[in-house]
PDB file of N, CA and C in Angstrom:
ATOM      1  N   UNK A   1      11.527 167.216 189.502  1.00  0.00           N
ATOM      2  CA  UNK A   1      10.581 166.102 189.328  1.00  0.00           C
ATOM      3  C   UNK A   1      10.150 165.559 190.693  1.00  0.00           C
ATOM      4  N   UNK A   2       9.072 165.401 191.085  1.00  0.00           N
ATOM      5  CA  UNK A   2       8.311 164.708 192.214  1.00  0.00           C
ATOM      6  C   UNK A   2       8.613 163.147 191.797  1.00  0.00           C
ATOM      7  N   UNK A   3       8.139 162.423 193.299  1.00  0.00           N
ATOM      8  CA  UNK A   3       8.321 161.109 192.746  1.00  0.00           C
ATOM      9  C   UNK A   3       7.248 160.221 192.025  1.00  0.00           C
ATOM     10  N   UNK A   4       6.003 160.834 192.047  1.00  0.00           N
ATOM     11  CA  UNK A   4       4.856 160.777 191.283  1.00  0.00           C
ATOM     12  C   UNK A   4       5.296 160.774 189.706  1.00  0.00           C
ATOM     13  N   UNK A   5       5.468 161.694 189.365  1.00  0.00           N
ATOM     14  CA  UNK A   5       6.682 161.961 188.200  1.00  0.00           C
ATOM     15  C   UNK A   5       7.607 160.749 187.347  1.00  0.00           C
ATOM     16  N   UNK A   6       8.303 160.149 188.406  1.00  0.00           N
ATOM     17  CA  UNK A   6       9.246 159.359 188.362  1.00  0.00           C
ATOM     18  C   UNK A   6       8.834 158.087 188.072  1.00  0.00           C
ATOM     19  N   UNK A   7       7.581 158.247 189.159  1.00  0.00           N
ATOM     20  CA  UNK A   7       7.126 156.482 189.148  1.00  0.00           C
ATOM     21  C   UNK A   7       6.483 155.986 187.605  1.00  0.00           C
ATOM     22  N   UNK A   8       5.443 157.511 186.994  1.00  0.00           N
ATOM     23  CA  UNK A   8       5.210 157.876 185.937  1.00  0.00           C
ATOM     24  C   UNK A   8       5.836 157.157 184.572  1.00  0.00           C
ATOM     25  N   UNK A   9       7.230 157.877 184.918  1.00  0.00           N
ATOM     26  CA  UNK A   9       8.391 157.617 183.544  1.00  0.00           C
ATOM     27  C   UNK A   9       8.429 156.265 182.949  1.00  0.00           C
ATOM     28  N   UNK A  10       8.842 155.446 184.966  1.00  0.00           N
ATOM     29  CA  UNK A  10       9.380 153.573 184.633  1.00  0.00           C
ATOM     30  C   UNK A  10       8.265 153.098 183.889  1.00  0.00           C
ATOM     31  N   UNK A  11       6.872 153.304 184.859  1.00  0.00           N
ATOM     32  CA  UNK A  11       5.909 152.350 184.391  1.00  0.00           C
ATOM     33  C   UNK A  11       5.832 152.690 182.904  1.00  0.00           C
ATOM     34  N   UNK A  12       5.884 154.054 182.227  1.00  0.00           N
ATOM     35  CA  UNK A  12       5.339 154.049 180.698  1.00  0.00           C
ATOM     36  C   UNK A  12       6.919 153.367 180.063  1.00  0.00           C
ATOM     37  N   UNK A  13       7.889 153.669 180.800  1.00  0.00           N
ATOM     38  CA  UNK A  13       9.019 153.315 180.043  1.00  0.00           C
ATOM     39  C   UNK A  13       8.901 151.371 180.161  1.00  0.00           C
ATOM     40  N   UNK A  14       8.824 151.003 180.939  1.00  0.00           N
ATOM     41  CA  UNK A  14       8.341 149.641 181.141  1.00  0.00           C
ATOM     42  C   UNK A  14       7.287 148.988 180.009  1.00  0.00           C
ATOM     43  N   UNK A  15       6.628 149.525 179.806  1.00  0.00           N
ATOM     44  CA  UNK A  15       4.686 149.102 178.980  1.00  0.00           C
ATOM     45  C   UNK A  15       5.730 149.135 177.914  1.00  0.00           C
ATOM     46  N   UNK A  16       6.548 150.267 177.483  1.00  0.00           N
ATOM     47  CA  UNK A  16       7.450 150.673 176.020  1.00  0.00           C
ATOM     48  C   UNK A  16       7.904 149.133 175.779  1.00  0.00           C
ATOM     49  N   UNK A  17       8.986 149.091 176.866  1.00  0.00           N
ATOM     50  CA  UNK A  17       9.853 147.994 176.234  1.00  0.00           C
ATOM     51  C   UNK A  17       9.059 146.642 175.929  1.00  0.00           C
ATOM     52  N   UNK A  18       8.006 146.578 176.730  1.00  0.00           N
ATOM     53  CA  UNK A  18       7.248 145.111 177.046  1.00  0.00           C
ATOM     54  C   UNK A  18       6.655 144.992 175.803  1.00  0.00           C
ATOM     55  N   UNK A  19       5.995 145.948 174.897  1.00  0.00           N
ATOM     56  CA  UNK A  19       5.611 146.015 173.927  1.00  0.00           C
ATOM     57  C   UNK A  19       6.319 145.822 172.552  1.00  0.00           C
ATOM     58  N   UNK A  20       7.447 146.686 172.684  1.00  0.00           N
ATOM     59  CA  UNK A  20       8.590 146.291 171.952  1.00  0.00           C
ATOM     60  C   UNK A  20       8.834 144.762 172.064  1.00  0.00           C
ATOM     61  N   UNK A  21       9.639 144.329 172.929  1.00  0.00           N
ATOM     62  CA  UNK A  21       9.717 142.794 173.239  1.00  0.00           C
ATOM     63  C   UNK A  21       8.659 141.872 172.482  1.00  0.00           C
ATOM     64  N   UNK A  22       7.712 142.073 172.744  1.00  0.00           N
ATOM     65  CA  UNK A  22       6.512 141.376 172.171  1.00  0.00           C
ATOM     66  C   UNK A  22       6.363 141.655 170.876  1.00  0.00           C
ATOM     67  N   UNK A  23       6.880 142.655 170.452  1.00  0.00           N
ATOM     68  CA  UNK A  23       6.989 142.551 168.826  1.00  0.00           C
ATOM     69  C   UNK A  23       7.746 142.146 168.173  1.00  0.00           C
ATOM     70  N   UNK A  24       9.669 142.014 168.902  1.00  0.00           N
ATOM     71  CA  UNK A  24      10.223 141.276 168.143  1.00  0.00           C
ATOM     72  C   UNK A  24      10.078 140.240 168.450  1.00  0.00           C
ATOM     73  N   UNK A  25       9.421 139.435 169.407  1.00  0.00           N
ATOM     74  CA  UNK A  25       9.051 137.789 169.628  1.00  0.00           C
ATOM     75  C   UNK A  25       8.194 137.712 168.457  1.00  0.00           C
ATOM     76  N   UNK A  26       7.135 138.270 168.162  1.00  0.00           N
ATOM     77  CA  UNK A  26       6.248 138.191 167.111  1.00  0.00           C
ATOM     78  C   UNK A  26       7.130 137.723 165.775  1.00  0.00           C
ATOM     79  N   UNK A  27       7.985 138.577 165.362  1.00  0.00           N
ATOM     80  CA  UNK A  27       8.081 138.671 164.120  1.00  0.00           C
ATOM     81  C   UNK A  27       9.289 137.474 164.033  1.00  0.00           C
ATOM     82  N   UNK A  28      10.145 137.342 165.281  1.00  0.00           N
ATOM     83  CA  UNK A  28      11.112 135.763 165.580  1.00  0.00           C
ATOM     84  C   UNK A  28      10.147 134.636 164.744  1.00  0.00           C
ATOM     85  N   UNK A  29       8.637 134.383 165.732  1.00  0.00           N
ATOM     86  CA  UNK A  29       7.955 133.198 165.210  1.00  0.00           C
ATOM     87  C   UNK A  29       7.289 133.028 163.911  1.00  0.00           C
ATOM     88  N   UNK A  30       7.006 134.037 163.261  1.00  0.00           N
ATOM     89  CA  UNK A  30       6.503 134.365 161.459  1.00  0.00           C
ATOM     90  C   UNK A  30       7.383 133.263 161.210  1.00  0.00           C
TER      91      UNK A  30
END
């Protein structure tokens, strides 16, 4: 893996969780 590659992974793995997060906050305030 290059570090292009790498940097790749966090940021989509990052957007993942942030999105996640924001959905169980969502469904906390229902």
């Amino acid at each position: 893996m290059t570090g292009e590659d790498w940097v790749g992974l966090v940021v989509t793995g990052a957007l993942l969780v942030y999105l996640f997060v924001a959905l169980v906050r969502a469904d906390r305030t229902r």
